[in-house]
N, C-alpha and C. Protein backbone atom coordinates (compact mmCIF):
# COMPACT_ATOMS: atom_id res chain seq x y z
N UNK A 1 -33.48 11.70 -46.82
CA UNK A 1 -32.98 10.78 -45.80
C UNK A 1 -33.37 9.33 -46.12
N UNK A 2 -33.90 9.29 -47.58
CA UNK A 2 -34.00 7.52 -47.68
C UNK A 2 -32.69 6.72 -47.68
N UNK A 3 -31.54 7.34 -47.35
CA UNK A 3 -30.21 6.30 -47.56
C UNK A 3 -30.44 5.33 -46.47
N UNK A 4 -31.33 6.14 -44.87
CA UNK A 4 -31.15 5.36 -43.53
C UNK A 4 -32.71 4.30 -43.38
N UNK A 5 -31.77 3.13 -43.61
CA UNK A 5 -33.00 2.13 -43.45
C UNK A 5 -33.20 1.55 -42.25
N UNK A 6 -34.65 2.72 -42.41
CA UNK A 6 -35.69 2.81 -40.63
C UNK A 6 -36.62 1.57 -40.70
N UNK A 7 -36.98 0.90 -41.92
CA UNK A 7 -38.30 -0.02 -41.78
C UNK A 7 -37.99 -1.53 -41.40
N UNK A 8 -38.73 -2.13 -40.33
CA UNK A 8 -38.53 -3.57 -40.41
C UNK A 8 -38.60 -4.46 -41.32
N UNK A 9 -37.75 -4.49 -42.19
CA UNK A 9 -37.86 -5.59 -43.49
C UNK A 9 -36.63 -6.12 -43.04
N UNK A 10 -36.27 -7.33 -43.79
CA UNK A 10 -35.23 -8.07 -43.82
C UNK A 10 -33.98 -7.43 -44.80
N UNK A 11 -34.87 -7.03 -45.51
CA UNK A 11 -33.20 -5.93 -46.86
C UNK A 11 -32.99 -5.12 -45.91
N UNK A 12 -33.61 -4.35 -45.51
CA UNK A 12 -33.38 -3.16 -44.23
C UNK A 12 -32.32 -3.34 -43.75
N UNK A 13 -33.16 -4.29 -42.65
CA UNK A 13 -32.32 -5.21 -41.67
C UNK A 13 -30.86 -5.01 -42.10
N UNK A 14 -30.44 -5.73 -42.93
CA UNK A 14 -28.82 -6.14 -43.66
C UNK A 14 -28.26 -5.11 -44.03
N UNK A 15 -29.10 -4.19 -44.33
CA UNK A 15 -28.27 -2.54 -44.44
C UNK A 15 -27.79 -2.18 -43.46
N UNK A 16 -28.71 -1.66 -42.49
CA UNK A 16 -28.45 -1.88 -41.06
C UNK A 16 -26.89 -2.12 -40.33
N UNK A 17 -27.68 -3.45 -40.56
CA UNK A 17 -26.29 -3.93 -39.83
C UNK A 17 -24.98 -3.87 -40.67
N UNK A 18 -24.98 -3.61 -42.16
CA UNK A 18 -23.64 -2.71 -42.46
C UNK A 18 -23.33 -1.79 -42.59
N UNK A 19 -24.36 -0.71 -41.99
CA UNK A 19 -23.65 0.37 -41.70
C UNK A 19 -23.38 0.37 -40.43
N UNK A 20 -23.93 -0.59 -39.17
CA UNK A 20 -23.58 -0.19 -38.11
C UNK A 20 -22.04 -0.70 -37.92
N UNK A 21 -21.93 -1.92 -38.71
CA UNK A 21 -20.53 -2.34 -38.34
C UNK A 21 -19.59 -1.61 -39.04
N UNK A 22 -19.92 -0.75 -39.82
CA UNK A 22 -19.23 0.17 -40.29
C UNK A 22 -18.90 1.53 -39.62
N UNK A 23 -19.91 1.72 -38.92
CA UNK A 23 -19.89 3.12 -37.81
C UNK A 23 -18.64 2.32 -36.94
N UNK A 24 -19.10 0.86 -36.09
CA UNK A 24 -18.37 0.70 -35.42
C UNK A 24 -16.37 0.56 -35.60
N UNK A 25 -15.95 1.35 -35.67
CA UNK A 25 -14.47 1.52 -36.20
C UNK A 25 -13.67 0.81 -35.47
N UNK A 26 -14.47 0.76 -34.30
CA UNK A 26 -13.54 -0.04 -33.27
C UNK A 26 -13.40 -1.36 -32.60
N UNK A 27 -14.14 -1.86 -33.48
CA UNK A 27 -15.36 -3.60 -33.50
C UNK A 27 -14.97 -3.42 -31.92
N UNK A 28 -15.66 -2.25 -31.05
CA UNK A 28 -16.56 -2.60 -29.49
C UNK A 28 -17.72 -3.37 -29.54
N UNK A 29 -18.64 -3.43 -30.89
CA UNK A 29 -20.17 -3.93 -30.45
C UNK A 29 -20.80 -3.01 -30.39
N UNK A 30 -20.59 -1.65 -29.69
CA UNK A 30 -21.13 -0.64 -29.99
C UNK A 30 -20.88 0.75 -30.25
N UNK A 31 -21.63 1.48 -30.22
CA UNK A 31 -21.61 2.64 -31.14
C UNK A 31 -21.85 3.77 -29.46
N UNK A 32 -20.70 5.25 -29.20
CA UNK A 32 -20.88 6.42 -28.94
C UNK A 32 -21.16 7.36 -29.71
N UNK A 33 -21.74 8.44 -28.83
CA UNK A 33 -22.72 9.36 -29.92
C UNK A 33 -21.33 9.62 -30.70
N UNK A 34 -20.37 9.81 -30.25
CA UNK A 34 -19.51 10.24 -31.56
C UNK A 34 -19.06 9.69 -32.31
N UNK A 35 -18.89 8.18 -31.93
CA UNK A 35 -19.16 7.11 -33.68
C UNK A 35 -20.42 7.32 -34.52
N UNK A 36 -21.24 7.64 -33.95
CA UNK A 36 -22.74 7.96 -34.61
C UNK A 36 -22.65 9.53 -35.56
N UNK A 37 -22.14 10.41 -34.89
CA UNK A 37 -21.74 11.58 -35.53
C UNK A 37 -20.76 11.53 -36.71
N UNK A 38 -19.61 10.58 -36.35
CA UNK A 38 -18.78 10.26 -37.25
C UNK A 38 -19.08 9.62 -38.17
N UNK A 39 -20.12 8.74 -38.17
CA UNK A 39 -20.76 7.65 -39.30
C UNK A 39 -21.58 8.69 -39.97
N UNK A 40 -22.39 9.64 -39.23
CA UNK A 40 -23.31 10.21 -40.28
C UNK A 40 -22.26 11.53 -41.06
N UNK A 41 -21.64 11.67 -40.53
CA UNK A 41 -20.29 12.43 -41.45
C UNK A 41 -19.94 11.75 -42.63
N UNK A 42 -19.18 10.96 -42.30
CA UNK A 42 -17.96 10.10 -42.91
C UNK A 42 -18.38 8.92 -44.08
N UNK A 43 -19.65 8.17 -43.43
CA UNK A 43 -19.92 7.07 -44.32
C UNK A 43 -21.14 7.82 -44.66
N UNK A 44 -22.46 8.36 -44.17
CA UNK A 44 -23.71 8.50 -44.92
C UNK A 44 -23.09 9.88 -45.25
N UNK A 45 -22.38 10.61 -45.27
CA UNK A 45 -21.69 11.94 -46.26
C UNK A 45 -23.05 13.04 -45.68
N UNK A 46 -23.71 12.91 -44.59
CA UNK A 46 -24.67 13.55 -44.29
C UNK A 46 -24.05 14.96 -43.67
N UNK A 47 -22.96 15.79 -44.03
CA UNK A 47 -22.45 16.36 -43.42
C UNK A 47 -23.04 17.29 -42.62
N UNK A 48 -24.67 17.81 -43.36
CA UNK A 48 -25.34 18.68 -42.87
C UNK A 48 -25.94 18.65 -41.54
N UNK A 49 -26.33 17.75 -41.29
CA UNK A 49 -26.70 17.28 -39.96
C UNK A 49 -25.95 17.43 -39.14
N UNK A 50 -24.31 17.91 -39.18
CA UNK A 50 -23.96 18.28 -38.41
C UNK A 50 -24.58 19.41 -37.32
N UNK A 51 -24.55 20.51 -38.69
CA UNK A 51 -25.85 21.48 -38.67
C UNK A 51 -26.73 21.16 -37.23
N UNK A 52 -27.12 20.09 -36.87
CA UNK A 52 -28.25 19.54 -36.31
C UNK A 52 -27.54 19.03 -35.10
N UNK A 53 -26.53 19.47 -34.46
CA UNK A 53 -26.25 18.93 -32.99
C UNK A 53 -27.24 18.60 -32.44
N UNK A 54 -28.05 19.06 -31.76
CA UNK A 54 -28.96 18.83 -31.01
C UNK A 54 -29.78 18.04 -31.09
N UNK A 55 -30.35 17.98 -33.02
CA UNK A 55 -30.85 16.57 -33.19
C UNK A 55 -30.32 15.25 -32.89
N UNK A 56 -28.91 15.46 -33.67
CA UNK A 56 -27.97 13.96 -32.80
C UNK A 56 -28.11 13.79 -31.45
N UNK A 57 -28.12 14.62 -30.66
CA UNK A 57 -27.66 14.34 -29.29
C UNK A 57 -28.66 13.72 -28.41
N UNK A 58 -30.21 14.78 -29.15
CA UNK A 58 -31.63 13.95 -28.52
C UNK A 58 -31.77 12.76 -28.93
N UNK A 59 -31.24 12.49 -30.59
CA UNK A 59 -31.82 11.14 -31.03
C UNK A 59 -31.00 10.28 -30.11
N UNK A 60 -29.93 10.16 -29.97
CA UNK A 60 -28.83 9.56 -29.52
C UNK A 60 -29.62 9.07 -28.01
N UNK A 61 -29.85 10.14 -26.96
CA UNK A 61 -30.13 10.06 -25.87
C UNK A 61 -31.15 9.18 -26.11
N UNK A 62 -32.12 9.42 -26.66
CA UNK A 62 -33.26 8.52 -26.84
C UNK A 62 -33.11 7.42 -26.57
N UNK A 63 -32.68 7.01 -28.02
CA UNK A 63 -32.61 5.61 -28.48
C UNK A 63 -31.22 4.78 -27.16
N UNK A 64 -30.79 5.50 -26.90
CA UNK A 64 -29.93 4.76 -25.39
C UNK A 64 -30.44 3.92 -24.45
N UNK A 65 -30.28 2.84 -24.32
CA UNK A 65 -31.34 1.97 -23.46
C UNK A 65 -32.56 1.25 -23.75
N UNK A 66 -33.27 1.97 -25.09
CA UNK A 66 -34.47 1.61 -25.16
C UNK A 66 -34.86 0.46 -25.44
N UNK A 67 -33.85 -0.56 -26.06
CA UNK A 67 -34.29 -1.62 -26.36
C UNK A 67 -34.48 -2.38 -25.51
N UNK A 68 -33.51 -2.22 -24.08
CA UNK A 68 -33.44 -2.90 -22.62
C UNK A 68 -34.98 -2.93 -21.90
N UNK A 69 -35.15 -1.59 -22.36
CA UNK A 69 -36.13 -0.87 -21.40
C UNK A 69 -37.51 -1.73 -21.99
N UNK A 70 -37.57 -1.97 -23.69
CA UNK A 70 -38.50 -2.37 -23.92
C UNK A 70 -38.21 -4.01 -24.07
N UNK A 71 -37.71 -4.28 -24.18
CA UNK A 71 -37.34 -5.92 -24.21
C UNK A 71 -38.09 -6.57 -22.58
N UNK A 72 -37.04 -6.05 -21.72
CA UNK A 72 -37.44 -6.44 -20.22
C UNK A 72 -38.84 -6.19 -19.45
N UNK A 73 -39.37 -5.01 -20.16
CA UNK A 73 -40.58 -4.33 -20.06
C UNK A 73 -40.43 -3.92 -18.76
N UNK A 74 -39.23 -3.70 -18.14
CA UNK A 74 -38.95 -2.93 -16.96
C UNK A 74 -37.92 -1.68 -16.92
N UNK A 75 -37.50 -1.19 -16.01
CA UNK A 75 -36.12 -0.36 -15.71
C UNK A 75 -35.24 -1.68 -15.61
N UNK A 76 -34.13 -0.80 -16.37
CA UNK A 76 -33.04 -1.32 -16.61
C UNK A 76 -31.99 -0.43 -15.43
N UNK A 77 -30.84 -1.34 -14.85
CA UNK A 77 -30.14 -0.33 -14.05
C UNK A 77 -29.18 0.75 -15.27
N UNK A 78 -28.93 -0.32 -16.44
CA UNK A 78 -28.18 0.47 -17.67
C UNK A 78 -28.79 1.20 -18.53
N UNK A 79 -30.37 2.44 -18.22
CA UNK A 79 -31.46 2.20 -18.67
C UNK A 79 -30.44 3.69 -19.48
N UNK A 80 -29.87 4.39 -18.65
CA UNK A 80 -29.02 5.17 -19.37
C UNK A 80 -27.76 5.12 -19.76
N UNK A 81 -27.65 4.40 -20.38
CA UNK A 81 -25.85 4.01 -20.46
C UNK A 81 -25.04 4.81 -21.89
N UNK A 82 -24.44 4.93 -22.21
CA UNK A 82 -23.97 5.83 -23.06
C UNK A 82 -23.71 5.28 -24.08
N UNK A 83 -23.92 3.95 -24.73
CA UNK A 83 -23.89 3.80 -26.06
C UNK A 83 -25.33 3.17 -26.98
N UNK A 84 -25.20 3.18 -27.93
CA UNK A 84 -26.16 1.94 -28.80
C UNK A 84 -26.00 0.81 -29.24
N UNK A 85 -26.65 -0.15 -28.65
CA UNK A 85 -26.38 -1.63 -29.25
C UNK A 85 -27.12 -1.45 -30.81
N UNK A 86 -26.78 -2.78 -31.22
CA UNK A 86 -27.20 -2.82 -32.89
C UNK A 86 -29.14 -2.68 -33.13
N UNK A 87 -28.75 -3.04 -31.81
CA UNK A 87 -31.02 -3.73 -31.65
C UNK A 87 -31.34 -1.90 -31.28
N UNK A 88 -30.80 -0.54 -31.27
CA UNK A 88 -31.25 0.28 -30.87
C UNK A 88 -30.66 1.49 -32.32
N UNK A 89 -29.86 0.79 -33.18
CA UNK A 89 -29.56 1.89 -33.59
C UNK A 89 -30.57 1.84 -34.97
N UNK A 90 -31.43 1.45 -35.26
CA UNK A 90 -32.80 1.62 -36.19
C UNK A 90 -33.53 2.65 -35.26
N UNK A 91 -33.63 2.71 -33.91
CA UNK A 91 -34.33 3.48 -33.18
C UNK A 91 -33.80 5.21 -33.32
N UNK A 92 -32.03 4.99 -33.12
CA UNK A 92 -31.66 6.36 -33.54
C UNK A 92 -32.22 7.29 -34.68
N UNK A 93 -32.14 6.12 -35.57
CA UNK A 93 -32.00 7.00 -36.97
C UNK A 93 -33.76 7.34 -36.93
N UNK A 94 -34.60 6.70 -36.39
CA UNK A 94 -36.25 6.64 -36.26
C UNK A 94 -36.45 8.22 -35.89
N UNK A 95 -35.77 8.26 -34.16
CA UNK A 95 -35.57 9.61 -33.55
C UNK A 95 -35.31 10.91 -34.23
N UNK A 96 -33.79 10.86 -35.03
CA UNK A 96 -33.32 11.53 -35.91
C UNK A 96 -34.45 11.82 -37.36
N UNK A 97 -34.90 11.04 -37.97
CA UNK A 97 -35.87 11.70 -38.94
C UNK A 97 -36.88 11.96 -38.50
N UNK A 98 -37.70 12.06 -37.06
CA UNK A 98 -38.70 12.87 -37.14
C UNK A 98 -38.76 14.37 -36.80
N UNK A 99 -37.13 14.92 -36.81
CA UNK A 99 -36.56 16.24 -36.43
C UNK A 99 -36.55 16.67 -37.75
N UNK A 100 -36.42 16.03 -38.50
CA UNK A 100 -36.28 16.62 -40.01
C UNK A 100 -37.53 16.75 -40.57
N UNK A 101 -38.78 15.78 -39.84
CA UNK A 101 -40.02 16.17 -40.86
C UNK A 101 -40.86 17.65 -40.12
């Protein structure tokens, strides 16, 4: 799973953000778990993880909100909202590889 760059660096970073704008197919800004499913299909060729519903779905849930939640250092009313902004989807993939270790 080193293709998904989890670490705060600046190269990271720029990966990052081209694969997310690449998940995003639909330039919304953000990403549903099933652009997220579809990206780890389609662009990271991770097909196996399909395998891993459940991992997607927890990582997914997770990382939903969290950046709100931790930015504001409060509840958010959108604390569950159903997609990932760009500032949360390093958090997905964070979620997602510690199911694999």
């Amino acid at each position: 799973m080193d293709i998904i760059p989890t670490k705060k660096v600046p190269e990271q970073k720029t990966k990052r953000r081209n694969l997310y704008d690449l998940f995003d197919t639909k330039n919304q800004g953000n990403l549903t778990e099933e652009d997220m499913r579809s990206g780890i299909i389609n662009i990271l060729k991770l097909g196996e993880l399909v395998e891993a519903d459940d991992a997607i779905t927890t990582a997914f849930q997770s990382a939903c909100g969290a950046k709100k939640y931790t930015k504001k250092n409060k509840k958010s009313e959108n604390i569950l909202n159903s997609t990932i902004q760009f500032e949360e989807f390093r958090i997905f993939f964070v979620y997602l590889r510690q199911y694999f270790e």
